[in-house]
Structure formats: C-alpha cells, structure tokens
Protein backbone atom coordinates (compact mmCIF):
# COMPACT_ATOMS: atom_id res chain seq x y z
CA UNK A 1 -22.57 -19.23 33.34
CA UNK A 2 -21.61 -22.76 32.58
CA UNK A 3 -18.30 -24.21 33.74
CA UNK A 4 -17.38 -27.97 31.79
CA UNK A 5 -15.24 -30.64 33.24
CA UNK A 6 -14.58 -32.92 30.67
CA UNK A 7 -15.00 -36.35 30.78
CA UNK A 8 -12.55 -37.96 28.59
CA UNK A 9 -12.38 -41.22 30.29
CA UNK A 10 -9.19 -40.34 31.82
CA UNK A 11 -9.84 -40.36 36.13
CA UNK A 12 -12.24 -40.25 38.30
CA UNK A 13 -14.04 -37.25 38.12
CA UNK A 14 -16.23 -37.33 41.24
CA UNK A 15 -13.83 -35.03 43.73
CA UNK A 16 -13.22 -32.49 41.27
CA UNK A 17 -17.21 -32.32 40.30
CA UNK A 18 -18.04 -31.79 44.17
CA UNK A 19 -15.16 -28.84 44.67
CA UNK A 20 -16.24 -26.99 41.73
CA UNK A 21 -19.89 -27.41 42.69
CA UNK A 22 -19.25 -26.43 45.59
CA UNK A 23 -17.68 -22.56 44.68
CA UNK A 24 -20.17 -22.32 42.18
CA UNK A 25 -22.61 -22.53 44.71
CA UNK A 26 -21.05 -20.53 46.98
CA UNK A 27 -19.64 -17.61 44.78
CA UNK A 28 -22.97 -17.48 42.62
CA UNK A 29 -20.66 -18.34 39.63
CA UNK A 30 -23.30 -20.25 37.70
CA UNK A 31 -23.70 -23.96 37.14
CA UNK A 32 -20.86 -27.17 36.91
CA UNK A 33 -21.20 -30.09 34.33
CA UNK A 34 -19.41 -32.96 33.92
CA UNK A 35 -19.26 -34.07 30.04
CA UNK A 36 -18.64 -35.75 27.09
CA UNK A 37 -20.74 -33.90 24.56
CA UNK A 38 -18.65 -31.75 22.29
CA UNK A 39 -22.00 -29.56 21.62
CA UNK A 40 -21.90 -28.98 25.79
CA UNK A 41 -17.50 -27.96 25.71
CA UNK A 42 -18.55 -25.93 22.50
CA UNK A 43 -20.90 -23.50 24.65
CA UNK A 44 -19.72 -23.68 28.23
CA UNK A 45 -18.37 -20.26 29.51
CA UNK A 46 -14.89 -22.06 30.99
CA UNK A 47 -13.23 -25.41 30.54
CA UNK A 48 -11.54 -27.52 33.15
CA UNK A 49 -9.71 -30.23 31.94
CA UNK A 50 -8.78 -33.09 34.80
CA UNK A 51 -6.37 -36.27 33.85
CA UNK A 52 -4.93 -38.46 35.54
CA UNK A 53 -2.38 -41.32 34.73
CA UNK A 54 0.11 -41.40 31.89
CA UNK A 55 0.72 -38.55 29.83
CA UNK A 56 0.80 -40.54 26.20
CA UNK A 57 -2.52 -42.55 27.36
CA UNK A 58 -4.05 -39.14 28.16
CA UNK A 59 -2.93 -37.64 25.44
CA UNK A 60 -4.33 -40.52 23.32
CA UNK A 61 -7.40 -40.54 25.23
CA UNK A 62 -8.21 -36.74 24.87
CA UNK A 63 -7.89 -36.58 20.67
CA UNK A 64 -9.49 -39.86 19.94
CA UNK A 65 -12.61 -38.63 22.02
CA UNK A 66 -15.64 -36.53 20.71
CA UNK A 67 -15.05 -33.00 22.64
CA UNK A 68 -11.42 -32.72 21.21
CA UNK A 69 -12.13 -30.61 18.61
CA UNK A 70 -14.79 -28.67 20.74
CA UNK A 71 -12.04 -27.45 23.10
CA UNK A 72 -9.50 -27.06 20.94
CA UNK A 73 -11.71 -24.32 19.33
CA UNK A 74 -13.34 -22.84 22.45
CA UNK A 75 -9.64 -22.30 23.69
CA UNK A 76 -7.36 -21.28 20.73
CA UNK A 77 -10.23 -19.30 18.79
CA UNK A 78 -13.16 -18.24 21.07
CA UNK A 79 -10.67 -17.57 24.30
CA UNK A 80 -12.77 -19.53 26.68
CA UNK A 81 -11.45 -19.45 30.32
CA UNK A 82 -9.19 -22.60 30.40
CA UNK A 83 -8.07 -24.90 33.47
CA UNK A 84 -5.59 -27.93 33.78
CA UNK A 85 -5.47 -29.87 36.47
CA UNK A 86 -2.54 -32.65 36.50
CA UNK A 87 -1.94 -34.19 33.97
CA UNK A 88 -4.14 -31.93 32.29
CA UNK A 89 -2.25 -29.32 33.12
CA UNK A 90 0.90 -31.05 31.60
CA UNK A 91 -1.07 -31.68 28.12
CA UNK A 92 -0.62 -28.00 27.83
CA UNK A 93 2.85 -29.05 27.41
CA UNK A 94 4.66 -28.86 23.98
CA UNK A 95 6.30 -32.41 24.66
CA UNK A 96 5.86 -34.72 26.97
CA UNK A 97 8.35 -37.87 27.82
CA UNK A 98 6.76 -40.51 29.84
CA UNK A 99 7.07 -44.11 28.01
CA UNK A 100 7.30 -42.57 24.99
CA UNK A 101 8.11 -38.95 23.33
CA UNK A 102 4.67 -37.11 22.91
CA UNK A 103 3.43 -34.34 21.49
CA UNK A 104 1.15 -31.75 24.10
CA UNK A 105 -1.19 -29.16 23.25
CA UNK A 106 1.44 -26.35 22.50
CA UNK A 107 -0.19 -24.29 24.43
CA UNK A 108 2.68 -23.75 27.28
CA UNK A 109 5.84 -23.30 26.47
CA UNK A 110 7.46 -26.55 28.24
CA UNK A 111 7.89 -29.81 28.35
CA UNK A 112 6.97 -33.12 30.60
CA UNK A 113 10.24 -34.90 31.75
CA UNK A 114 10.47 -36.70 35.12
CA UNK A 115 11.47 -35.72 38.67
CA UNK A 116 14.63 -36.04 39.62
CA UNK A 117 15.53 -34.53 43.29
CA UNK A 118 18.93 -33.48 44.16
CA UNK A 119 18.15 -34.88 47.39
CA UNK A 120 18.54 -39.14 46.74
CA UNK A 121 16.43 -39.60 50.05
CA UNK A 122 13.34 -38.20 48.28
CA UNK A 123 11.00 -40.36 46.64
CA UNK A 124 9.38 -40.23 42.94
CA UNK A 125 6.45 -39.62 42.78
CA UNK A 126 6.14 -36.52 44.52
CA UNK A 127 3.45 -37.28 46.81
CA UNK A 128 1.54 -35.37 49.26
CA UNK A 129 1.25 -31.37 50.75
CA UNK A 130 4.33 -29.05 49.37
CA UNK A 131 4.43 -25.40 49.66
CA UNK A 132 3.83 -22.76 46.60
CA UNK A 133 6.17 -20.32 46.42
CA UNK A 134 4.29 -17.44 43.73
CA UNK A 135 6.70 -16.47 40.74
CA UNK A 136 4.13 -14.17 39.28
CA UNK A 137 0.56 -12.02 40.19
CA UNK A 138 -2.71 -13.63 38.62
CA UNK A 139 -6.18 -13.12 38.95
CA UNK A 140 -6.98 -16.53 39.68
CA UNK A 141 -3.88 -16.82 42.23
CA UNK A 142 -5.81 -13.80 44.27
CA UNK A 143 -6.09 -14.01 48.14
CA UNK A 144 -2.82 -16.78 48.08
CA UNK A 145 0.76 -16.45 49.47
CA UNK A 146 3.80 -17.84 49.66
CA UNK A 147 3.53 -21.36 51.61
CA UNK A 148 0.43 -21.98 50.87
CA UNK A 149 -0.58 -25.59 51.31
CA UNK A 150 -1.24 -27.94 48.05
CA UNK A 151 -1.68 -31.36 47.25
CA UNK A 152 0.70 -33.32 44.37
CA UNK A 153 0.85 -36.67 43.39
CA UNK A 154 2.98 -36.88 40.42
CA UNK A 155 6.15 -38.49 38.87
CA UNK A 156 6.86 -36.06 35.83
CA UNK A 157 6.62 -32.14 35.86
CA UNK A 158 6.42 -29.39 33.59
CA UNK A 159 10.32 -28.24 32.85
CA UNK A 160 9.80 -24.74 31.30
CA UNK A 161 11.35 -23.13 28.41
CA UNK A 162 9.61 -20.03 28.81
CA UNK A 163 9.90 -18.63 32.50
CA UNK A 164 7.21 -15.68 32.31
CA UNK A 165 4.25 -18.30 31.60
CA UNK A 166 4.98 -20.20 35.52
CA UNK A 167 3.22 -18.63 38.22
CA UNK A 168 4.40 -20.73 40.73
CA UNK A 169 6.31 -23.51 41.40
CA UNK A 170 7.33 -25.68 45.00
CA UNK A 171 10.89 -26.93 46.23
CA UNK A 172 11.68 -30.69 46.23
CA UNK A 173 15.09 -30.72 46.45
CA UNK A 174 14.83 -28.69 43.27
CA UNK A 175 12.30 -26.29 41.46
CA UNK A 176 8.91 -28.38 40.36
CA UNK A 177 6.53 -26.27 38.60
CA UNK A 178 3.13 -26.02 40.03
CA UNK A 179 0.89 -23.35 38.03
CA UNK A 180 1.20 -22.53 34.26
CA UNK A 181 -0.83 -19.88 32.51
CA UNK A 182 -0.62 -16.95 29.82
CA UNK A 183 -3.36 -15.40 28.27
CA UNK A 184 -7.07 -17.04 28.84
CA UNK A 185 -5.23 -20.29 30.14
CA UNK A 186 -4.48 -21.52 33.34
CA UNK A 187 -2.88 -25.06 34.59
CA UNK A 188 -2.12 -26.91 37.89
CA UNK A 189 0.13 -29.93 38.67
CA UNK A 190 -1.35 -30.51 41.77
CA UNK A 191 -5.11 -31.61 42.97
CA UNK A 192 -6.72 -28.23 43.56
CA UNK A 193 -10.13 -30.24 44.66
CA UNK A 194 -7.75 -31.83 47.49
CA UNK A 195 -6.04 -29.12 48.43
CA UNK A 196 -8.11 -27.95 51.01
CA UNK A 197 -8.76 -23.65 51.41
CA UNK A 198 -5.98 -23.50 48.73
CA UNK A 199 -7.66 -25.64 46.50
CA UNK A 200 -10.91 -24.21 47.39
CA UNK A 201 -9.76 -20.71 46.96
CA UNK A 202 -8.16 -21.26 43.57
CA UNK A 203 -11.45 -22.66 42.23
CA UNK A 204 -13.39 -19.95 43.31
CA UNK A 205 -10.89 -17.52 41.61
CA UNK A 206 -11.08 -19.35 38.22
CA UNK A 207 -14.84 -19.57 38.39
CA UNK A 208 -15.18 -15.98 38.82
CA UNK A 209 -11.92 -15.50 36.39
CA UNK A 210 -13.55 -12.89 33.44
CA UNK A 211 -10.00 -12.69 30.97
C-alpha cells in the first residue's frame, strides 16, 4: 500500500510526512511518500492533500502543477481514498472567497467564506485546540467522541450547502465546520498531524480506510 502527500509547493510538508509515517509504521498500513510526480499520485493507493495559506494561491498552485490531473483522475474516476487537510480540505469546496471569488474542486458541496463569531471578543483566525462535536458516524472518525481535542489555525471555513456531507464541526461562538466527506473522500480544517491522539488516531483510521 502506498499513501501520497502531495507536494504542490503549497506548506511545509515535514509534520504531516512524520505523522503519517508514523501510523503507517505502526498500523502496518504500507509505505508514505511525499511527491510531485504525477506517475507516483497516479498509482498510490490513497491521496492526502495538505495546503496551507490562501485559498486562490492554493488553488492556483495545485492546477498549474504536474500531479493535477493525476489526482483529479485517481479521485473522481478510480475512487482512490482521498484526504484534505486545511486548506486542502477547503479546495474540496465548490467556491471559495478569500481575496478573490474562486472556484474549488466541486467535490463538497460548500463554500469558503470567512469567520465571523457572534462573540466580538473572539479573534480571526481561529487559532489553537477546539472541541469536535461528531454530526455523523465514519469509518475514519472510529474510536473518537464528542470533545475530542484538535488543532485549527484558520481564518475562512467551509459554510455548507449540503448538511449530510459534514461529519463534524466545533463551536466558536458559532458552528465552524471541521470534517467533510461523502463517498471515497474525506477533508479536515484543522492540523490532524498536530493534533495530538486525535490527530494521530484519525490518520491511522484513514490509512487503514478500505471504501
């Protein structure tokens, strides 16, 4: 089994690379890569895509490069096991509307605006640990309960237009979704690979995820 992080020049990829190593190693679940070779993303078992920064510049970043074309056919026509992390996760998007209106993936039904907290004391970005609160059983959610620990450093969040594809979400001073998924597909605002046992634990699920 061959899990792919791809390297799309958008982050540093070095955490992320460690965790997933890491689970691999310890649930026998095969062997990590970090790449930019579309022939590598065109073979891999499951995809993680990472991203951090803005969502136009990763968006930009991701179909000017050479693997673009690779995923988008490993996910939407070979069903590949398929993780966003971030901003990754919010390229799954339909829209996105940081700097500029963008168009995501298409492949959740929702789109990118920015945080705004009922509460005016809060700060943007949402930064630091927040409690998940599960909207909805998934395999790669196994073992995880309500107030479980994660890790978010964002200033724009998935708003969704289709409730059944979030699977869980955390309160600041106001619903911010924090897992996406539907079908072989599977996206997280925050950092798993800084998320501690969460983080951990979630990795390990998706590595071992068989759709």
């Amino acid at each position: 089994m061959l899990t792919a992080i791809i390297d799309y020049e958008s982050g540093n990829l070095h955490s992320a690379q460690k965790a997933f190593e890491r689970m691999a190693n310890e649930t026998n679940a095969g062997k990590v890569v970090v790449t930019s070779d579309p022939d590598v993303v065109a073979t891999a078992d499951r995809l993680v895509l990472p991203g951090d920064g803005a969502f136009p510049a990763c968006r930009d970043a991701l179909t000017s490069s050479s693997v673009f074309e690779a995923l988008k056919e490993a996910v939407d026509v070979k069903a590949r096991p398929f993780l966003g992390i971030c901003v990754g996760m919010q390229l799954m998007g339909t829209k996105g509307f940081e700097y500029r209106t963008t168009d995501g993936l298409g492949w959740i039904d929702g789109e990118v605006i920015k945080i705004a907290p009922n509460d005016s004391h809060l700060k943007v970005p949402h930064m630091g640990w927040n409690d998940l609160v599960i909207d909805a059983p998934h395999p790669v959610l196994a073992g995880l309960s309500n107030g479980d620990h994660a890790y978010f450093v964002h200033s724009y969040y998935m708003k969704m237009t289709n409730d059944a594809q979030r699977l869980a979400h955390v309160d600041y001073a106001g619903d911010i979704t924090a897992i996406v998924g539907r079908d072989t597909m599977i996206g997280m605002q925050f950092h798993p690979e800084k998320s501690a046992q969460t983080g951990l634990r979630l990795i390990a699920n998706f590595l071992n995820w068989a759709p």
